[in-house]
Protein backbone atom coordinates (compact mmCIF):
# COMPACT_ATOMS: atom_id res chain seq x y z
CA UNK A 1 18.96 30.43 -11.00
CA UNK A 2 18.80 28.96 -7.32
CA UNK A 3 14.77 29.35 -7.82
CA UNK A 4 15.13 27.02 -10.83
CA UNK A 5 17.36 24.71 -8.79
CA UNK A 6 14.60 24.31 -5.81
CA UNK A 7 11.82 23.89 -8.40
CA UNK A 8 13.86 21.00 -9.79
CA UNK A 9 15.01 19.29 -6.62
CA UNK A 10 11.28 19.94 -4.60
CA UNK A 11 10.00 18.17 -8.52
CA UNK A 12 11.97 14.93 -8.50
CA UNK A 13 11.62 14.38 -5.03
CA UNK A 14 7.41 15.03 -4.97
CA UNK A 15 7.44 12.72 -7.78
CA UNK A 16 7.90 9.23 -6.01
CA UNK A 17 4.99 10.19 -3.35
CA UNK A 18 2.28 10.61 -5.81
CA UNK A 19 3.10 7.34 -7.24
CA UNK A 20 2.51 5.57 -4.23
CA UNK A 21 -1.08 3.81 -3.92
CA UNK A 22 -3.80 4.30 -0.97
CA UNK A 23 -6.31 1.79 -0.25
CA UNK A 24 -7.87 3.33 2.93
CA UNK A 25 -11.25 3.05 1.56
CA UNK A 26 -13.14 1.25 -1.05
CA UNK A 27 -13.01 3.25 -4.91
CA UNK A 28 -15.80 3.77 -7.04
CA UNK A 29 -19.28 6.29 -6.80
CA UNK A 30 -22.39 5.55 -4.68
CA UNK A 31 -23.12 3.76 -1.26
CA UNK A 32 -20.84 0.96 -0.32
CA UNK A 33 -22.00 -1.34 3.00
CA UNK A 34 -19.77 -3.38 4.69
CA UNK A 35 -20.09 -6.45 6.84
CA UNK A 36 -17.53 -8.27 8.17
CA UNK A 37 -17.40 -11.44 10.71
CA UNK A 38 -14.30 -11.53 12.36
CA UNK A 39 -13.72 -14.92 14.19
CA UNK A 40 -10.23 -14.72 16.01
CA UNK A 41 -7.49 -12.39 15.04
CA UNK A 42 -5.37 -12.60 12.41
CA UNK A 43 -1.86 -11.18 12.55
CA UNK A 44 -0.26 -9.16 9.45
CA UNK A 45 1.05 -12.21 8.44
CA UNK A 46 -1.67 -14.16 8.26
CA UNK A 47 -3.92 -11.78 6.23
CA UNK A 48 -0.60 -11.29 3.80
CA UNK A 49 -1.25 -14.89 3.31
CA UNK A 50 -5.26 -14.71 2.77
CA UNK A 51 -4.42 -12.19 0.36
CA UNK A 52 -1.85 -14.00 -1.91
CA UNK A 53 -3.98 -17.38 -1.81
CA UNK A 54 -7.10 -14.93 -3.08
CA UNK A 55 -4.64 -13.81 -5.78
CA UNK A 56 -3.51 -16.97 -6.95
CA UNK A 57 -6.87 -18.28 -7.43
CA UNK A 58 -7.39 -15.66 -9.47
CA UNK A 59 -4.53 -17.45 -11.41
CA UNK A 60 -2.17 -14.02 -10.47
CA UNK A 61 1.54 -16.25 -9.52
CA UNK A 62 1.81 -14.17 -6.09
CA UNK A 63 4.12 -14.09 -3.52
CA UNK A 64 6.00 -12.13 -0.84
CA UNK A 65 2.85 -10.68 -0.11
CA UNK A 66 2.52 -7.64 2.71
CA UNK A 67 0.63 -4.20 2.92
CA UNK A 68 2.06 -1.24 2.10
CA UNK A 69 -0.81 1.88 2.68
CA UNK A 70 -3.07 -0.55 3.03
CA UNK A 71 -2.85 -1.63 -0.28
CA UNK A 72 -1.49 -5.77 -0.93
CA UNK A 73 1.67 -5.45 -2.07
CA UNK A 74 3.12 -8.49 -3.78
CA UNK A 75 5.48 -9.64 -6.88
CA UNK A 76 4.20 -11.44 -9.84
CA UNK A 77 6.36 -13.76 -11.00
CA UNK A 78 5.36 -13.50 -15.56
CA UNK A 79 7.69 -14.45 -18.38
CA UNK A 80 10.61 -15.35 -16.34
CA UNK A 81 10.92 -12.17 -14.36
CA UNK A 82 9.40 -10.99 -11.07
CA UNK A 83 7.23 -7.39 -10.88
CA UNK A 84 5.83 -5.19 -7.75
CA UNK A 85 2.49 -5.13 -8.02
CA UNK A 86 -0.02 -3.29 -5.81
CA UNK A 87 -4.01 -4.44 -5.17
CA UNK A 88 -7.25 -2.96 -3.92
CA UNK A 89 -7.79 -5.00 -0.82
CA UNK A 90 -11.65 -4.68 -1.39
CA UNK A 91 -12.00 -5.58 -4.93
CA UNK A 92 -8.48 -7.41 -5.93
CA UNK A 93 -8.54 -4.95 -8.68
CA UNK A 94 -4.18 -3.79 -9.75
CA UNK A 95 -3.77 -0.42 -8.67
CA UNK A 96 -1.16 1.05 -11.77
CA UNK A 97 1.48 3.08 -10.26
CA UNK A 98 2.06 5.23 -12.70
C-alpha cells in the first residue's frame, strides 16, 4: 500500500517537469550554422522586447514577454482571454506544452 502511495505522489509531482519546454539548442535533423553580430549588449529586458516585437509582426498579440529555459515565454491575448505561450527562440515556432 505505501509502495502504491510513493508511485502516486513521485507521478503527479514528475508530471509538471516534463511539461516544461527547453530551447538550449536549435530542433530539427542535419547541420545547423550560426552567425551572429552582436553590436552592444542587450540586457534580458531588452531581448524580451526584440522577441515580442518579432512576434507581433508575425501578427501573434504578445506581451509580458521573458525567458523561461531559454525558451520566450509570453501571453497571447485571443478571443477575449489571455494564454501562456512558449517559443523556439531560433525559429519563432510555439513549443505545445503538453
Amino acid at each position: 500500500m505505501k509502495l502504491l502511495a510513493v508511485a502516486t505522489l513521485l507521478a503527479f509531482t514528475a508530471s509538471p517537469v516534463l511539461a516544461v519546454p527547453f530551447c538550449h539548442s536549435p530542433q530539427g535533423s542535419g547541420t545547423v550554422i550560426v552567425f551572429e553580430i552582436e553590436i552592444g549588449n542587450l540586457g534580458e529586458t531588452d531581448r524580451a522586447m526584440f522577441y515580442e516585437q518579432r512576434l507581433r509582426s508575425m501578427g501573434i498579440q504578445a506581451s509580458n514577454t521573458r525567458f523561461w529555459n531559454e525558451c520566450v515565454q509570453t501571453f497571447v491575448r485571443e478571443n477575449g482571454r489571455e494564454t501562456m505561450r512558449f517559443y523556439n527562440p531560433w525559429t519563432l515556432e510555439e513549443i505545445p506544452v503538453d
